[in-house]
C-alpha atoms as a PDB file:
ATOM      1  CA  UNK A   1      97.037 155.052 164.795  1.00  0.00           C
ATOM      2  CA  UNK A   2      98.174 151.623 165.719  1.00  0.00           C
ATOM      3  CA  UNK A   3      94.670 150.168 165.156  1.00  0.00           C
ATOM      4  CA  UNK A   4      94.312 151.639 161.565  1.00  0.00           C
ATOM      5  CA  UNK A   5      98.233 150.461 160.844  1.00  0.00           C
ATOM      6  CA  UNK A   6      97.077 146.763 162.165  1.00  0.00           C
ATOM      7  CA  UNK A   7      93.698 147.103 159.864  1.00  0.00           C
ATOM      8  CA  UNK A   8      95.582 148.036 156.693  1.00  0.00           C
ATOM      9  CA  UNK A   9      98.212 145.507 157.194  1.00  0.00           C
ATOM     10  CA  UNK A  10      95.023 142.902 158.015  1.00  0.00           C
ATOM     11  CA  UNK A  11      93.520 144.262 154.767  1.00  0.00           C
ATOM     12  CA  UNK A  12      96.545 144.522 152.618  1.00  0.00           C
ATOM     13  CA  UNK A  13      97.097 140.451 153.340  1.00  0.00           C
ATOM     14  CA  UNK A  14      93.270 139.654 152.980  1.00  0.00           C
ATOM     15  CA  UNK A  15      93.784 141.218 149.247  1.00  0.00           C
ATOM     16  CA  UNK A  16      97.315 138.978 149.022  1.00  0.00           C
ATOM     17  CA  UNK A  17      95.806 136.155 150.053  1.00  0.00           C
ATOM     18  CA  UNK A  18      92.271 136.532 147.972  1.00  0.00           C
ATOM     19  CA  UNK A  19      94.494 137.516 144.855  1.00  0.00           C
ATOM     20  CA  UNK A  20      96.858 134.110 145.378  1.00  0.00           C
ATOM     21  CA  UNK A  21      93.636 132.058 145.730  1.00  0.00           C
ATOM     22  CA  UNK A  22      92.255 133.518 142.851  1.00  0.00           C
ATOM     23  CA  UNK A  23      95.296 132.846 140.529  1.00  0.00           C
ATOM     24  CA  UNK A  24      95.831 129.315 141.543  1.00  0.00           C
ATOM     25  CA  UNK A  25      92.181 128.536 140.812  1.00  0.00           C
ATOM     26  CA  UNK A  26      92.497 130.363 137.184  1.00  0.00           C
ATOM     27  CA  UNK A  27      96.001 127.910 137.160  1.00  0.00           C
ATOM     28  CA  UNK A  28      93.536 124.943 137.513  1.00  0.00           C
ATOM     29  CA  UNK A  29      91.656 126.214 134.942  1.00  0.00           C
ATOM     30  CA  UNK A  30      94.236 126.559 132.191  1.00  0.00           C
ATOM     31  CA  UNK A  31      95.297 122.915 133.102  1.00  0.00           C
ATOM     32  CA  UNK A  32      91.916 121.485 133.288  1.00  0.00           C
ATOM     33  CA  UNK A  33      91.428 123.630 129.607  1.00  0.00           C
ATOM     34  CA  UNK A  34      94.901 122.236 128.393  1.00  0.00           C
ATOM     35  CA  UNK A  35      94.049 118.416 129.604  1.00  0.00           C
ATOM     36  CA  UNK A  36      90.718 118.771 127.437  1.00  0.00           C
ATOM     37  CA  UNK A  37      92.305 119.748 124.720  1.00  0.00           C
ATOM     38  CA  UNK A  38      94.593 116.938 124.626  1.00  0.00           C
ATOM     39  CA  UNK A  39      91.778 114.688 124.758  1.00  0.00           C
ATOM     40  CA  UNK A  40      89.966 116.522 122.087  1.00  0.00           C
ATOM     41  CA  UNK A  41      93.393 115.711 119.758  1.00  0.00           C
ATOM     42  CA  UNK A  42      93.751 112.342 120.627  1.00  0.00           C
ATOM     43  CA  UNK A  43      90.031 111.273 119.897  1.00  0.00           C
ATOM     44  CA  UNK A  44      90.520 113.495 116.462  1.00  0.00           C
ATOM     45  CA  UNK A  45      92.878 110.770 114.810  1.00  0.00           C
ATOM     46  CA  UNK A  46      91.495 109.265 111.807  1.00  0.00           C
ATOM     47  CA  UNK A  47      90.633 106.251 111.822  1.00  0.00           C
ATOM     48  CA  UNK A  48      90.243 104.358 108.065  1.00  0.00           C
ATOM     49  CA  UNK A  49      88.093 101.437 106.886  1.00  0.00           C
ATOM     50  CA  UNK A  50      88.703  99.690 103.713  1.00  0.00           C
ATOM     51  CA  UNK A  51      85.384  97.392 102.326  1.00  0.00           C
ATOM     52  CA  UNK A  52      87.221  96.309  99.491  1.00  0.00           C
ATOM     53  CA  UNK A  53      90.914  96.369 100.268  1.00  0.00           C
ATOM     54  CA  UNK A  54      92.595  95.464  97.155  1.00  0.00           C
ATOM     55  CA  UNK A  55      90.150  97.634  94.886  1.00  0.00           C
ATOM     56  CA  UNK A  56      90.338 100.507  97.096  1.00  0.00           C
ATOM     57  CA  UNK A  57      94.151 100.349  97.025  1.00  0.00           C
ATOM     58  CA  UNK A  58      94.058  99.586  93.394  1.00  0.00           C
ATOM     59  CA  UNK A  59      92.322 103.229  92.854  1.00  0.00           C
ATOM     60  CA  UNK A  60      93.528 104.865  95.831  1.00  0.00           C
ATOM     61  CA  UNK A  61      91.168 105.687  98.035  1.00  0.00           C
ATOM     62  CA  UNK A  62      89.735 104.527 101.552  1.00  0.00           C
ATOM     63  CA  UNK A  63      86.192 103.747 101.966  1.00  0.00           C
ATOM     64  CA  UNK A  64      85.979 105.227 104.898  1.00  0.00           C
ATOM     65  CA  UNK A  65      86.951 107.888 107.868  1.00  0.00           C
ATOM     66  CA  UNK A  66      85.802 108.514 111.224  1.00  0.00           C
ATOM     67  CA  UNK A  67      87.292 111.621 112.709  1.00  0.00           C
ATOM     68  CA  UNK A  68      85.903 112.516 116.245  1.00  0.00           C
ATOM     69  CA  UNK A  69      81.923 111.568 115.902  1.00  0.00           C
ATOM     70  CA  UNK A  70      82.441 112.274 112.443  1.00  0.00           C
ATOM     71  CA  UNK A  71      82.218 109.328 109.613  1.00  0.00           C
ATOM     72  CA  UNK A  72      82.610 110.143 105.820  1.00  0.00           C
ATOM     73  CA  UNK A  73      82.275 107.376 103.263  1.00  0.00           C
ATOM     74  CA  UNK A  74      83.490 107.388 100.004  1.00  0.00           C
ATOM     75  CA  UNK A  75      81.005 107.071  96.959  1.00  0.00           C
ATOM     76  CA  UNK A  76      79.558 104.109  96.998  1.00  0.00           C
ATOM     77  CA  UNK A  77      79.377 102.522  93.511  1.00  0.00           C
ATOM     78  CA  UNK A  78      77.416  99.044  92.319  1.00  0.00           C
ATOM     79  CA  UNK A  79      80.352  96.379  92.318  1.00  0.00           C
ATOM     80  CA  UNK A  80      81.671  92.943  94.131  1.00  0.00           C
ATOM     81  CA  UNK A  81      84.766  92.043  95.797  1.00  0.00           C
ATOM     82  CA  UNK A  82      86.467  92.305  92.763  1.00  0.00           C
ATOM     83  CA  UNK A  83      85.443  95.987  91.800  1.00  0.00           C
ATOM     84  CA  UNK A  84      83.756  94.489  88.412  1.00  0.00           C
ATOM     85  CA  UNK A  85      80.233  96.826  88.301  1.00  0.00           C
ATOM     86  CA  UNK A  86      77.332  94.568  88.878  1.00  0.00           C
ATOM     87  CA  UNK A  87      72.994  95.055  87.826  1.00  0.00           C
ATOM     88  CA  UNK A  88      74.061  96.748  85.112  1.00  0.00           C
ATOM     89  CA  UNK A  89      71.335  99.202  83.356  1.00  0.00           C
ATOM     90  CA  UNK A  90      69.071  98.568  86.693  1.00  0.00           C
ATOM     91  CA  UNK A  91      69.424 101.660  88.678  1.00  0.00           C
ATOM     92  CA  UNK A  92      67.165 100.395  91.407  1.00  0.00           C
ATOM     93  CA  UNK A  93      69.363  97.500  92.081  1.00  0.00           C
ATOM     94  CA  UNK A  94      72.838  99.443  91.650  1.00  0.00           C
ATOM     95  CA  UNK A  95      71.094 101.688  94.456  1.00  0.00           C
ATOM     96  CA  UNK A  96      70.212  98.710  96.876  1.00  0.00           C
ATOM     97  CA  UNK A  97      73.650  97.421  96.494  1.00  0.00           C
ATOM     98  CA  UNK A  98      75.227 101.049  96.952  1.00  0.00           C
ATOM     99  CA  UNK A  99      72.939 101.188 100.377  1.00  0.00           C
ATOM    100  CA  UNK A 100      73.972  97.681 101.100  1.00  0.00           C
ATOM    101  CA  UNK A 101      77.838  98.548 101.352  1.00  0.00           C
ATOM    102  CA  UNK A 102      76.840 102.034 103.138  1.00  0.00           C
ATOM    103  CA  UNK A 103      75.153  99.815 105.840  1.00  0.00           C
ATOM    104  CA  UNK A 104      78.120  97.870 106.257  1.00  0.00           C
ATOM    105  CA  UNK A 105      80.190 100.729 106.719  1.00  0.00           C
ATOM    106  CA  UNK A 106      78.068 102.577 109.191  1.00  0.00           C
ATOM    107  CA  UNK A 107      77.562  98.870 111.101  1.00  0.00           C
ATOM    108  CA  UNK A 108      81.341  98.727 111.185  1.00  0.00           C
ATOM    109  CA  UNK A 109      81.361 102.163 113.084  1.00  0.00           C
ATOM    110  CA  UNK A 110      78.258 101.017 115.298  1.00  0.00           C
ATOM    111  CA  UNK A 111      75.733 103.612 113.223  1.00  0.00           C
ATOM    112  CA  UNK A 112      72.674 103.352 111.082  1.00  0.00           C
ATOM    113  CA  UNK A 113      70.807 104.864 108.461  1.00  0.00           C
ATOM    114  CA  UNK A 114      69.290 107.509 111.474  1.00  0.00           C
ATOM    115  CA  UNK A 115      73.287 108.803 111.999  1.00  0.00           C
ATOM    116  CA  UNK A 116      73.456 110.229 108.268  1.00  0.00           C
ATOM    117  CA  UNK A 117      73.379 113.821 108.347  1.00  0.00           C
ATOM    118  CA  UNK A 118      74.798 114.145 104.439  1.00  0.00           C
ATOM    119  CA  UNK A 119      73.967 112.332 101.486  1.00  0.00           C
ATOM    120  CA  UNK A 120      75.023 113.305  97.933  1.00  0.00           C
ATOM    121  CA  UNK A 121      74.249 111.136  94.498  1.00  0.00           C
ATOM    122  CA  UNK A 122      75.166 111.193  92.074  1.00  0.00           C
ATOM    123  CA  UNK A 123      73.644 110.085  88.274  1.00  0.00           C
ATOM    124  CA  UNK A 124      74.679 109.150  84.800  1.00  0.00           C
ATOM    125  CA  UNK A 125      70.859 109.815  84.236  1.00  0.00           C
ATOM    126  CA  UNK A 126      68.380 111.726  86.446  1.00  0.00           C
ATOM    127  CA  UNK A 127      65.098 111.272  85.447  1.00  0.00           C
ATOM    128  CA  UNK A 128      65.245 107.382  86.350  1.00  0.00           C
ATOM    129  CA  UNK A 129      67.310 108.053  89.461  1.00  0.00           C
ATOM    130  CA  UNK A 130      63.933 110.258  90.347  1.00  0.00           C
ATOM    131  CA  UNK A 131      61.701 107.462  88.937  1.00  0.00           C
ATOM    132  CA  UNK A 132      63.732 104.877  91.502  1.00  0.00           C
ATOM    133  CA  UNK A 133      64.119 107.626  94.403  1.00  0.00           C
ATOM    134  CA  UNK A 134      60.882 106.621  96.601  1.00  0.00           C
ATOM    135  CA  UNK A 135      63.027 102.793  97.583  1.00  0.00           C
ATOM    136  CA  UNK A 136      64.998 105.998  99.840  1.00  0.00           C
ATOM    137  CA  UNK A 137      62.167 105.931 102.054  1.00  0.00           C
ATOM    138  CA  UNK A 138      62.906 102.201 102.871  1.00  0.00           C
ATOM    139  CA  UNK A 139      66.749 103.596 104.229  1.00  0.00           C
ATOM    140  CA  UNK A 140      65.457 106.745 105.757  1.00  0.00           C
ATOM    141  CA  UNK A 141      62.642 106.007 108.007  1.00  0.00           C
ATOM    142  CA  UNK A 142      62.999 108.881 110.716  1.00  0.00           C
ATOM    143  CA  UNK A 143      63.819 111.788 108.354  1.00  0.00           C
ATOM    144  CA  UNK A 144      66.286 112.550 105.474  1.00  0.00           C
ATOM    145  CA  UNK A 145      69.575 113.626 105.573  1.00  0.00           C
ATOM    146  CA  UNK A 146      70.773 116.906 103.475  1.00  0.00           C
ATOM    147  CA  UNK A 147      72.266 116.255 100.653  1.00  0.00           C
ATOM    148  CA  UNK A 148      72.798 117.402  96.848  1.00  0.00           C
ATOM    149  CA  UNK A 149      72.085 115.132  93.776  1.00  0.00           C
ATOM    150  CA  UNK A 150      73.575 115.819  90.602  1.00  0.00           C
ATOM    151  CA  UNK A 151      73.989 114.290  87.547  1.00  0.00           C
ATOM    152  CA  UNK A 152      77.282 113.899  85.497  1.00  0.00           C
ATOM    153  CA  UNK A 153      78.179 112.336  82.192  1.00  0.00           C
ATOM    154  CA  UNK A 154      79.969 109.580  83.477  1.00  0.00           C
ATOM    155  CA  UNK A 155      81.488 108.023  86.614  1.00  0.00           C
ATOM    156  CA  UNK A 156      84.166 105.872  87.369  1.00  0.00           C
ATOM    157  CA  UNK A 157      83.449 102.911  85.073  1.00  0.00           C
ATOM    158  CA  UNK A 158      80.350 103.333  82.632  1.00  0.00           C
ATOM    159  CA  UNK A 159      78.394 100.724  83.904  1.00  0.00           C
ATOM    160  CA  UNK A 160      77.860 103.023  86.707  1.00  0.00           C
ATOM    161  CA  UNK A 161      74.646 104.625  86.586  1.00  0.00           C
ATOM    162  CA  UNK A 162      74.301 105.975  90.516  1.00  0.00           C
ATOM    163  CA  UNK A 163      77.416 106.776  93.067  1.00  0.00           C
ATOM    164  CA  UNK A 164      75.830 107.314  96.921  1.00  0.00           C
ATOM    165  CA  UNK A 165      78.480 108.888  99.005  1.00  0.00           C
ATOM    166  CA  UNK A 166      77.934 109.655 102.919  1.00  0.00           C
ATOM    167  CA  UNK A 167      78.795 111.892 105.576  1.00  0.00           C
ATOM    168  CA  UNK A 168      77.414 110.888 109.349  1.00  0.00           C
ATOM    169  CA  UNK A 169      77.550 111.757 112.712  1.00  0.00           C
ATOM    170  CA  UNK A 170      77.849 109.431 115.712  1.00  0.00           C
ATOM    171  CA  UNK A 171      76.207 110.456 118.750  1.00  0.00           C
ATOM    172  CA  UNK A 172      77.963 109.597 121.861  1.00  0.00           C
END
């Protein structure tokens, strides 16, 4: 009797010791989950770039946002420093300068034109945007983003006749 009161009590703490391992590792767990998770916050903070300072504040917007891996730029329109809309009624050239500032954005952010995973246009007129579309395959060498192109009776100022805007992803 002695020998099976001695094995149960020998069992019984195996189980109290097995169980109190067990729940100290799961302990770990939850803090190793909860220190992750701060991480995961803190990287989250946006962080804004302006190309044009004064005429993005001036219309209120920010060029640019990088949340996480994520980078979203704001329509990109044919204009200088100024904001005045320049190669007026040449879409080609309002794209190349539209691409132009879209590069600097994504250099700022250490990306290229292979990072863009979105890619919407949009037109005052659609049948030359499709006439000047193919200069696209001078941005987009490895493949094309998604994207949606639509056109609309008027953007921002009417000289515009293409706005490019730009959602990519930064790989780590």
């Amino acid at each position: 009797m002695k020998k099976l009161t001695n094995r149960l009590l020998l069992l019984t703490l195996f189980f109290v010791v097995a169980f109190t391992f067990q729940s100290c590792e799961e302990k770990e767990k939850e803090e190793t989950k909860e220190v992750e998770k701060e991480m995961i916050v803190a990287s989250e903070k946006p962080e804004y770039f302006s190309l044009r300072p004064e005429v993005e504040k001036a219309y209120g917007y920010s060029h640019a946002v990088k949340i996480g891996n994520s980078i979203k730029i704001s329509g990109a329109v044919s204009m200088d420093d100024q904001g005045t809309p320049t190669a007026i009624d040449d879409m080609e050239q309002q794209m190349k300068n539209c691409y132009a500032d879209i590069e600097k954005i994504l250099n700022h952010y250490g990306c290229t034109f292979d990072d863009v995973v979105v890619e919407n246009i949009f037109t005052t007129n659609m049948p030359q945007l499709l006439e000047k579309s193919a200069y696209r395959a001078d941005i987009y060498k490895n493949q094309f983003p998604t994207g949606t192109w639509v056109e609309v009776t008027s953007l921002a100022l009417p000289e515009f006749m293409v706005e490019i805007e730009i959602e990519a992803h930064k790989s780590e």
